[in-house]
Protein backbone atom coordinates (compact mmCIF):
# COMPACT_ATOMS: atom_id res chain seq x y z
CA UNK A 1 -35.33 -64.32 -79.89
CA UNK A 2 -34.94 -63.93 -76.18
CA UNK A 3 -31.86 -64.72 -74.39
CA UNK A 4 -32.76 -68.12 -73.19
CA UNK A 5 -33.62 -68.86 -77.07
CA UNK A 6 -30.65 -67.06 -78.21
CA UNK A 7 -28.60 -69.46 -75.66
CA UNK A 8 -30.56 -72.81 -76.94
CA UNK A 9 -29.64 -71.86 -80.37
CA UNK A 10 -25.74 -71.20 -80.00
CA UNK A 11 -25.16 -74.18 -77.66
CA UNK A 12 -27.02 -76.24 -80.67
CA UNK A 13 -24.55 -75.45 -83.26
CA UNK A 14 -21.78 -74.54 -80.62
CA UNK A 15 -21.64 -76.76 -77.99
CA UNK A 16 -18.32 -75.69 -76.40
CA UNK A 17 -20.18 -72.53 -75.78
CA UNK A 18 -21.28 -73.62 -72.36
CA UNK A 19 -24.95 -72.00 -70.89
CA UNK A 20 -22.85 -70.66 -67.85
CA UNK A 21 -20.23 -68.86 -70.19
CA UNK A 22 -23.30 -67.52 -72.75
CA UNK A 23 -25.55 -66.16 -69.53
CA UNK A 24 -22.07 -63.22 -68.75
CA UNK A 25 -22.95 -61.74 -72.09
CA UNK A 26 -26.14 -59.06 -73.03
CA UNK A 27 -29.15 -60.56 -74.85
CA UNK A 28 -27.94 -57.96 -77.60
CA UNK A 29 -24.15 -59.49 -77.68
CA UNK A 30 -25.52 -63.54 -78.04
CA UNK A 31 -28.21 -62.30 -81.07
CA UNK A 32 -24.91 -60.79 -82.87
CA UNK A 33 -23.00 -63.84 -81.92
CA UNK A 34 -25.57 -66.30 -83.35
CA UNK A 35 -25.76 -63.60 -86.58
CA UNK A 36 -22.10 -64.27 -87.15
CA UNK A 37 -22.74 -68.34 -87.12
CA UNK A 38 -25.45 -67.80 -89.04
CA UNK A 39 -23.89 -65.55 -91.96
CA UNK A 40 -20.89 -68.15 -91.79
CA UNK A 41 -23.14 -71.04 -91.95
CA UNK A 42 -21.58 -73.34 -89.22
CA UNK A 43 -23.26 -75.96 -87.79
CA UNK A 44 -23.19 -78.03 -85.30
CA UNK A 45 -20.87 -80.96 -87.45
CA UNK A 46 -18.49 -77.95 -87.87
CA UNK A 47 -17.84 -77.85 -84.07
CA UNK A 48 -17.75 -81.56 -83.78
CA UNK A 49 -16.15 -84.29 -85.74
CA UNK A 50 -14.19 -81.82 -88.06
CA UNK A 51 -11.41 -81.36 -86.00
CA UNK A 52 -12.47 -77.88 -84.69
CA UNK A 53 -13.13 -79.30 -81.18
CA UNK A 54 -10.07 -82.12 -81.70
CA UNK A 55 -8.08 -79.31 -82.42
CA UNK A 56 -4.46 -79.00 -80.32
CA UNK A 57 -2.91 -76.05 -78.95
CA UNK A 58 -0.02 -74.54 -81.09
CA UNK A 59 2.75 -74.53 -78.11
CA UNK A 60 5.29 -73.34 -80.34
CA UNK A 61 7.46 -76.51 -79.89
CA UNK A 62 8.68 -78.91 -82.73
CA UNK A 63 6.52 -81.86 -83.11
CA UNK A 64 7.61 -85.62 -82.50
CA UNK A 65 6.31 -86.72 -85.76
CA UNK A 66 3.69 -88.45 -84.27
CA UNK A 67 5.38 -90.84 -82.05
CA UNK A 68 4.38 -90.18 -78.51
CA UNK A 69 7.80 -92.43 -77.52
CA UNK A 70 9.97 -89.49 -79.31
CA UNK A 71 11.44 -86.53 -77.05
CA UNK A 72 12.19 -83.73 -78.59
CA UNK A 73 14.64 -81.17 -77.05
């Protein structure tokens, strides 16, 4: 694959992977990229509606059990 196909095919099962952010990297680095997606077998559902993309930040600070009304300090 070229780069430009190499791009098409990450963004597909990556789509946080924006075309901007994929064009900094060699043709060489995306085709071992897309290898390691490949051999892992991700797709584009694993990205998206799995949680992967809903996924927060770990801030290190105690959770409020869910209640966005709690404070914790």
């Amino acid at each position: 694959m070229n780069k430009r196909e190499l791009i098409d095919a990450i963004t597909a099962v990556n789509p946080s992977a924006t075309r901007e952010f994929l064009l900094e990297f060699s043709e060489r680095e995306l085709s071992d990229y897309m290898r390691q997606l490949d051999s892992l077998g991700l797709t584009r559902s694993d990205f998206h509606g799995s949680g992967v993309s809903d996924a927060q930040p770990n801030t290190g600070e105690p959770e409020s059990m869910g209640r966005p009304d709690v404070i914790v300090c």
